[in-house]
PDB file of N, CA and C in Angstrom:
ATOM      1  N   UNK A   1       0.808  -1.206   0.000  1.00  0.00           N
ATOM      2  CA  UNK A   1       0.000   0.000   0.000  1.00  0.00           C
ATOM      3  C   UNK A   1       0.848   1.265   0.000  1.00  0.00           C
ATOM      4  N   UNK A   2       2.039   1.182   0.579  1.00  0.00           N
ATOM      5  CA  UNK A   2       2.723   2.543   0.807  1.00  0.00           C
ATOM      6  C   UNK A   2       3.365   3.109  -0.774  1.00  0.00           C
ATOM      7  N   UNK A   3       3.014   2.087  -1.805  1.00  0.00           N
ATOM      8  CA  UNK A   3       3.740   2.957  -3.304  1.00  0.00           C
ATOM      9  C   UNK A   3       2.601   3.410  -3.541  1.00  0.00           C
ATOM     10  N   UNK A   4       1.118   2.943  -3.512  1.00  0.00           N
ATOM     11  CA  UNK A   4      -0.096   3.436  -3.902  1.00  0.00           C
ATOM     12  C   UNK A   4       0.163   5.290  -3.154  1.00  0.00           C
ATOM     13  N   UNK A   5       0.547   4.519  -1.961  1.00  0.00           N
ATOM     14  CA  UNK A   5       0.340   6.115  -1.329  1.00  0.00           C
ATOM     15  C   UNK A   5       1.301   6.845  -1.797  1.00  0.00           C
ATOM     16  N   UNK A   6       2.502   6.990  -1.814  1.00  0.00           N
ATOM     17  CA  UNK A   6       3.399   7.770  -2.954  1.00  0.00           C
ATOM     18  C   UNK A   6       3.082   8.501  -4.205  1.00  0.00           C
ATOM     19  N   UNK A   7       2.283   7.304  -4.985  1.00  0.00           N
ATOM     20  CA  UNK A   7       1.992   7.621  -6.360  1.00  0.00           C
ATOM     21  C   UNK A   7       1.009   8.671  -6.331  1.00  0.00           C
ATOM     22  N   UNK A   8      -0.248   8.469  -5.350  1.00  0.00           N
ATOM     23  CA  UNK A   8      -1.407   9.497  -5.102  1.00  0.00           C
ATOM     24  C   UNK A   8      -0.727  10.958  -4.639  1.00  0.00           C
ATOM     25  N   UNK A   9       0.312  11.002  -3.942  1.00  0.00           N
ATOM     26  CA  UNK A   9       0.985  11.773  -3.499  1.00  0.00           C
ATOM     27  C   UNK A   9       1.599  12.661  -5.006  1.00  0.00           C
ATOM     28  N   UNK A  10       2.469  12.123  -5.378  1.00  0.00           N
ATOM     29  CA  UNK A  10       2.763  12.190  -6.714  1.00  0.00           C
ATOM     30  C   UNK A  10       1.868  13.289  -7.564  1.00  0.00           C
ATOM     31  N   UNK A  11       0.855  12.207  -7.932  1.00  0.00           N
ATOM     32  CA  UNK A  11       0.242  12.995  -8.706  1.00  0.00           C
ATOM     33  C   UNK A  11      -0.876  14.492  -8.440  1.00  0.00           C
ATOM     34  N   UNK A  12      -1.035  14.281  -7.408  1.00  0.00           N
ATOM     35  CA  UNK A  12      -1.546  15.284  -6.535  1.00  0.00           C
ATOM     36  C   UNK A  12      -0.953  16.721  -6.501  1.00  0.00           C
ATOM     37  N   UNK A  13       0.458  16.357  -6.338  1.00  0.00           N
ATOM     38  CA  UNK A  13       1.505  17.404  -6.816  1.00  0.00           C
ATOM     39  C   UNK A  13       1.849  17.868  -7.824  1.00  0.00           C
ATOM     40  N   UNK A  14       1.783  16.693  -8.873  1.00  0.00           N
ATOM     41  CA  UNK A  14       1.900  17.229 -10.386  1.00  0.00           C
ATOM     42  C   UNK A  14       0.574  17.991 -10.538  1.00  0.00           C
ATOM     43  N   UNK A  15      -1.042  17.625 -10.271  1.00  0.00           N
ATOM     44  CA  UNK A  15      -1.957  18.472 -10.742  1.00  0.00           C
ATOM     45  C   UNK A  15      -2.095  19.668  -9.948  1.00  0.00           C
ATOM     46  N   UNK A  16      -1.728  19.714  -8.689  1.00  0.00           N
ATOM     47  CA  UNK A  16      -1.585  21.317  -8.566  1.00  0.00           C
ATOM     48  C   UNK A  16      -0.043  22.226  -9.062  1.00  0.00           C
ATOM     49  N   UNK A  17       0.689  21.373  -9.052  1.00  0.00           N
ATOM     50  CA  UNK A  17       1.647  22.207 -10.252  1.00  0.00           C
ATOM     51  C   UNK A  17       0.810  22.308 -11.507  1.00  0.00           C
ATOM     52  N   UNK A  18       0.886  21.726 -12.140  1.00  0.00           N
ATOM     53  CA  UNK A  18      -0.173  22.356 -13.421  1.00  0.00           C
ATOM     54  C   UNK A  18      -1.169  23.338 -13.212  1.00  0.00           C
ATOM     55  N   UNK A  19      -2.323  23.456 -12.141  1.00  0.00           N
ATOM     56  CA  UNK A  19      -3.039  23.935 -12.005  1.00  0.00           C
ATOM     57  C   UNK A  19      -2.866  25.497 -11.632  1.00  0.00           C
ATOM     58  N   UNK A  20      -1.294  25.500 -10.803  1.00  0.00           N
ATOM     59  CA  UNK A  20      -0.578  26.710 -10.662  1.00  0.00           C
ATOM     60  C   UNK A  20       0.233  27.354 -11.500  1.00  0.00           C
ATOM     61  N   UNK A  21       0.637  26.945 -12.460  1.00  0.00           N
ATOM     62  CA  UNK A  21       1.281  26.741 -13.603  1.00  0.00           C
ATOM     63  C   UNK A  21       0.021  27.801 -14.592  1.00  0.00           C
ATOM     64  N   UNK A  22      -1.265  27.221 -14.736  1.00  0.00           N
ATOM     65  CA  UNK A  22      -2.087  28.115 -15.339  1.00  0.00           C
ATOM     66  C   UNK A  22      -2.980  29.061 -14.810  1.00  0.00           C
ATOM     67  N   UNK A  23      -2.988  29.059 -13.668  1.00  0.00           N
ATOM     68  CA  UNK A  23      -3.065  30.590 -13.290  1.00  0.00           C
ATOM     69  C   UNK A  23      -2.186  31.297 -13.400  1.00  0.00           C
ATOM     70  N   UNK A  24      -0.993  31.451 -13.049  1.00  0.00           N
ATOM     71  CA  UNK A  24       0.063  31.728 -13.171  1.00  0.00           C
ATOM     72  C   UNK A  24       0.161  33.050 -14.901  1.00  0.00           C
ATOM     73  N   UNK A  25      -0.051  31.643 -15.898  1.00  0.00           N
ATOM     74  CA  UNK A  25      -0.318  31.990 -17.304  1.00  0.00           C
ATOM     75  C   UNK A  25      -1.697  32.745 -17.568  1.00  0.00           C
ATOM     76  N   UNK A  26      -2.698  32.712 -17.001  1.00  0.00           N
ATOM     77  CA  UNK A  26      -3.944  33.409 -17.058  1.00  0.00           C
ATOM     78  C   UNK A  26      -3.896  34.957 -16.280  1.00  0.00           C
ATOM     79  N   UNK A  27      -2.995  34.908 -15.548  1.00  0.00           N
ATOM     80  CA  UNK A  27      -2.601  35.958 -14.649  1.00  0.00           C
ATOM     81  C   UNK A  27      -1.498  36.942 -15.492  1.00  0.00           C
ATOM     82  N   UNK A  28      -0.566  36.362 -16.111  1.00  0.00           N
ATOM     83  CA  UNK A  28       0.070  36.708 -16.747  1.00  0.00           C
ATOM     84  C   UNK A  28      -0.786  37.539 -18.173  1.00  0.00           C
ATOM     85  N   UNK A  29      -1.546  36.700 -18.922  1.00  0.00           N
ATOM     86  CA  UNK A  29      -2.477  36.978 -19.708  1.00  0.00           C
ATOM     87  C   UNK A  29      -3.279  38.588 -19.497  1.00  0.00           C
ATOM     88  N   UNK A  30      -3.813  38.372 -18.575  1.00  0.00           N
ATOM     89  CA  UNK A  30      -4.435  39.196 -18.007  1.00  0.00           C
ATOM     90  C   UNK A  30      -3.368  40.761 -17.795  1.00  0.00           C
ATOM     91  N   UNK A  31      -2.569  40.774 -17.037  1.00  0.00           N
ATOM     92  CA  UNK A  31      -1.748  41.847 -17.081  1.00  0.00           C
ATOM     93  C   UNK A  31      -1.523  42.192 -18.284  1.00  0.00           C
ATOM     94  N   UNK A  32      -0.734  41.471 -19.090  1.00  0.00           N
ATOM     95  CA  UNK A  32      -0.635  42.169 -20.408  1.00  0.00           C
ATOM     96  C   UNK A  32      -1.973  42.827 -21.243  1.00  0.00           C
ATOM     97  N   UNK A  33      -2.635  42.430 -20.996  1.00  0.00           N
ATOM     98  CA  UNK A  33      -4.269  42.518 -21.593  1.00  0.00           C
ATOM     99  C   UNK A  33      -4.438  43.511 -21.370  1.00  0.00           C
ATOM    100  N   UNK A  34      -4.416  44.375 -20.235  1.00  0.00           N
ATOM    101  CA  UNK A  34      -4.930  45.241 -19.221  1.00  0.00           C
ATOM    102  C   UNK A  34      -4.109  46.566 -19.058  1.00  0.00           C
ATOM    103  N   UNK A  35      -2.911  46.409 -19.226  1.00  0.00           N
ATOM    104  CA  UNK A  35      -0.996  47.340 -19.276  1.00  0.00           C
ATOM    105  C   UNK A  35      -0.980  47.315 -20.369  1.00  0.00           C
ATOM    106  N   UNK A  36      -0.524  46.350 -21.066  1.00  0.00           N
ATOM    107  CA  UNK A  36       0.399  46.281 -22.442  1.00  0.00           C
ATOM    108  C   UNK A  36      -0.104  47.042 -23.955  1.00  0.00           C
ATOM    109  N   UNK A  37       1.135  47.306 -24.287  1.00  0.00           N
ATOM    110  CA  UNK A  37       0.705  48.250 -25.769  1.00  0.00           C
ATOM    111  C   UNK A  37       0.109  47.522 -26.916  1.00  0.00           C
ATOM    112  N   UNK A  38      -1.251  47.119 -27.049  1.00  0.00           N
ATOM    113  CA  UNK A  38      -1.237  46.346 -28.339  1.00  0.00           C
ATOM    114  C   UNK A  38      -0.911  46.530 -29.725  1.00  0.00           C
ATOM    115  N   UNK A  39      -0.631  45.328 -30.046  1.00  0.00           N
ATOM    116  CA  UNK A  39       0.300  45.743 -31.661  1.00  0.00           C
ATOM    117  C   UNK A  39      -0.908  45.725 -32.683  1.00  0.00           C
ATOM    118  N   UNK A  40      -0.334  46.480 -33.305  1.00  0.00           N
ATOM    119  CA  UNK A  40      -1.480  46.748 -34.308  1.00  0.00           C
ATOM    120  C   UNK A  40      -0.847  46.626 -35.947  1.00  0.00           C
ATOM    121  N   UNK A  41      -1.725  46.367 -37.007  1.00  0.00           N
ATOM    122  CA  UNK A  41      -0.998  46.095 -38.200  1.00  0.00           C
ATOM    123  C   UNK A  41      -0.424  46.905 -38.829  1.00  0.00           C
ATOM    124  N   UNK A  42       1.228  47.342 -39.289  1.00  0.00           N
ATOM    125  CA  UNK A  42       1.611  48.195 -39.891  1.00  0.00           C
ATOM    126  C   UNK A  42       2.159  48.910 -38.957  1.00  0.00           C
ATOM    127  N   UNK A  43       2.349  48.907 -37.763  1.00  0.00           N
ATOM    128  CA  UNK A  43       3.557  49.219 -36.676  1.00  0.00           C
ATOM    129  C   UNK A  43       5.339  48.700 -36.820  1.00  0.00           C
ATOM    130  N   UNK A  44       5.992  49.588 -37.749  1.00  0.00           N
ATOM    131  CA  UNK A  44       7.321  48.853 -36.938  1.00  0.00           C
ATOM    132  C   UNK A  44       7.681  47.978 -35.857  1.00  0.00           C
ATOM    133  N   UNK A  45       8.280  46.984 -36.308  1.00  0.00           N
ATOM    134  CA  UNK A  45       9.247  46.254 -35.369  1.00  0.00           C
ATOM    135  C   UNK A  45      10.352  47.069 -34.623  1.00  0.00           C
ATOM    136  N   UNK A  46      10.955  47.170 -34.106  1.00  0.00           N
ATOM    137  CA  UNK A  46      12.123  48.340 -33.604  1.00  0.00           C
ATOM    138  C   UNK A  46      12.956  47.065 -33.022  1.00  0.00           C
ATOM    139  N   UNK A  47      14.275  47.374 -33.921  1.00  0.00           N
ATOM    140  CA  UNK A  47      15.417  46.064 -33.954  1.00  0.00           C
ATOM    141  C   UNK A  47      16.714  46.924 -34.135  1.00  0.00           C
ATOM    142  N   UNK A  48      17.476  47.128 -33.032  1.00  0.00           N
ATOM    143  CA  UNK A  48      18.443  47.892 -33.518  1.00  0.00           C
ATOM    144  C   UNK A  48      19.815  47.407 -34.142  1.00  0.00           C
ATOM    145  N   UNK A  49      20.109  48.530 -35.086  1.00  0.00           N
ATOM    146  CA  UNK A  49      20.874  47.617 -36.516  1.00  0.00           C
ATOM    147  C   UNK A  49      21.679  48.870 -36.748  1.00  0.00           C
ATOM    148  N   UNK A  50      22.792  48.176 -36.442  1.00  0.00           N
ATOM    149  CA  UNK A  50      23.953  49.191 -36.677  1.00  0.00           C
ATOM    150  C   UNK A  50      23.715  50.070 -38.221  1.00  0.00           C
ATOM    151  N   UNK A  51      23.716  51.923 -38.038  1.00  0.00           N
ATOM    152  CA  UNK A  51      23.819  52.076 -39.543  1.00  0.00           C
ATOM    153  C   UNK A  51      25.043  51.931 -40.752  1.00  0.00           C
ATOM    154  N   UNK A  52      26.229  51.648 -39.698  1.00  0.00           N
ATOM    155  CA  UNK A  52      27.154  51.472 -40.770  1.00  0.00           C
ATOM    156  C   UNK A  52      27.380  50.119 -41.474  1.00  0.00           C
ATOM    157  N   UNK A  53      26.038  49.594 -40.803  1.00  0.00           N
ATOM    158  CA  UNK A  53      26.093  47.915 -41.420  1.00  0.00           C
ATOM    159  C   UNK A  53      25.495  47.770 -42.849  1.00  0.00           C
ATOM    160  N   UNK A  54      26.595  46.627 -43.786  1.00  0.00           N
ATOM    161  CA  UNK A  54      26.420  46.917 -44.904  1.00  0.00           C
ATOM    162  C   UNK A  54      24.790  46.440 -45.586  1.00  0.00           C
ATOM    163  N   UNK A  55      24.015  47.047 -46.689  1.00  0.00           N
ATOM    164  CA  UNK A  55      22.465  46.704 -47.197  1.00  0.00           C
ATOM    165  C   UNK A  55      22.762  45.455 -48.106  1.00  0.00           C
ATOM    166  N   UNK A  56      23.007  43.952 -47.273  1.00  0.00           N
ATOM    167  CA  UNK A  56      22.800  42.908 -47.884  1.00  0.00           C
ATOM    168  C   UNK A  56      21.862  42.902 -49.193  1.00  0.00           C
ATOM    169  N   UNK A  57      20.522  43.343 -48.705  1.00  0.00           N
ATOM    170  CA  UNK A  57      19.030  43.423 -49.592  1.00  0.00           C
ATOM    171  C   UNK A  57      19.875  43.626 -51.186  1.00  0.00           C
ATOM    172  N   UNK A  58      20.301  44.187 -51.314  1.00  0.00           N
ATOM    173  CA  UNK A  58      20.873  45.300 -52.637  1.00  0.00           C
ATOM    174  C   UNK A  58      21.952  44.088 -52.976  1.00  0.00           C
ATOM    175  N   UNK A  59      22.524  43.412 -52.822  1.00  0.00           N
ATOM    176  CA  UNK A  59      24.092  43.018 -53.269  1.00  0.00           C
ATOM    177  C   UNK A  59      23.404  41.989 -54.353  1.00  0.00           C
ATOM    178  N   UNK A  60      24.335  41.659 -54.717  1.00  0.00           N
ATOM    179  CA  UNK A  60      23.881  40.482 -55.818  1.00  0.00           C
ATOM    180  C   UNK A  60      25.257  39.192 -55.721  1.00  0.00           C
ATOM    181  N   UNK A  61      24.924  37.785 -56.014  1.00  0.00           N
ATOM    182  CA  UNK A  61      25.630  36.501 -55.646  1.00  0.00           C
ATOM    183  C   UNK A  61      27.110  37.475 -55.692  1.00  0.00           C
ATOM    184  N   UNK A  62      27.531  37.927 -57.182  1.00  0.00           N
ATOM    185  CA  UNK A  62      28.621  37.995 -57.444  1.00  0.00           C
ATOM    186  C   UNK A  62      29.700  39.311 -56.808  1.00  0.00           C
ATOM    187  N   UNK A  63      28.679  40.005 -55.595  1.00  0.00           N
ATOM    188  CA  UNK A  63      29.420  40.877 -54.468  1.00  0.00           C
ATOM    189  C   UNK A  63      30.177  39.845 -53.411  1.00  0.00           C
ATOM    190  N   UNK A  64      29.983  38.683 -53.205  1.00  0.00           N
ATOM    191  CA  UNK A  64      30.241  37.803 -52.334  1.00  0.00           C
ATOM    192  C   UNK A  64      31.951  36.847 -52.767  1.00  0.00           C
ATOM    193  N   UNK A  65      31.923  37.318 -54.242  1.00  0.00           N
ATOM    194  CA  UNK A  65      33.183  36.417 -54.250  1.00  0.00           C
ATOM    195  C   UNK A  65      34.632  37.316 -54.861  1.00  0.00           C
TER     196      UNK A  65
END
């Protein structure tokens, strides 16, 4: 009987870890929901990129060799 009781133990712990686990994430949810800036379509990304870095976009295969 005492692994039965372990295992119940066990899992008991795993479902309130999970269960804390998603509040946790619903809570989280929620703040951002409530604070956070929503993104909207056609907003810049903002990625900072050196300007003296060279415009790959533009080169062609035969800049590379």
């Amino acid at each position: 009987m005492q692994c039965c009781d372990a295992m119940k133990r066990i899992a008991v712990w795993a479902f309130c870890g999970v269960g804390a686990l998603a509040i946790f994430y619903l809570a989280l949810y929620a703040y951002t929901a409530f604070t956070g800036h929503g993104l909207r379509p056609g907003d810049p990304i903002r990625i900072f990129r050196n300007p003296d870095a060279p415009d790959y976009s533009t080169t062609t295969a035969s800049d590379y060799v």
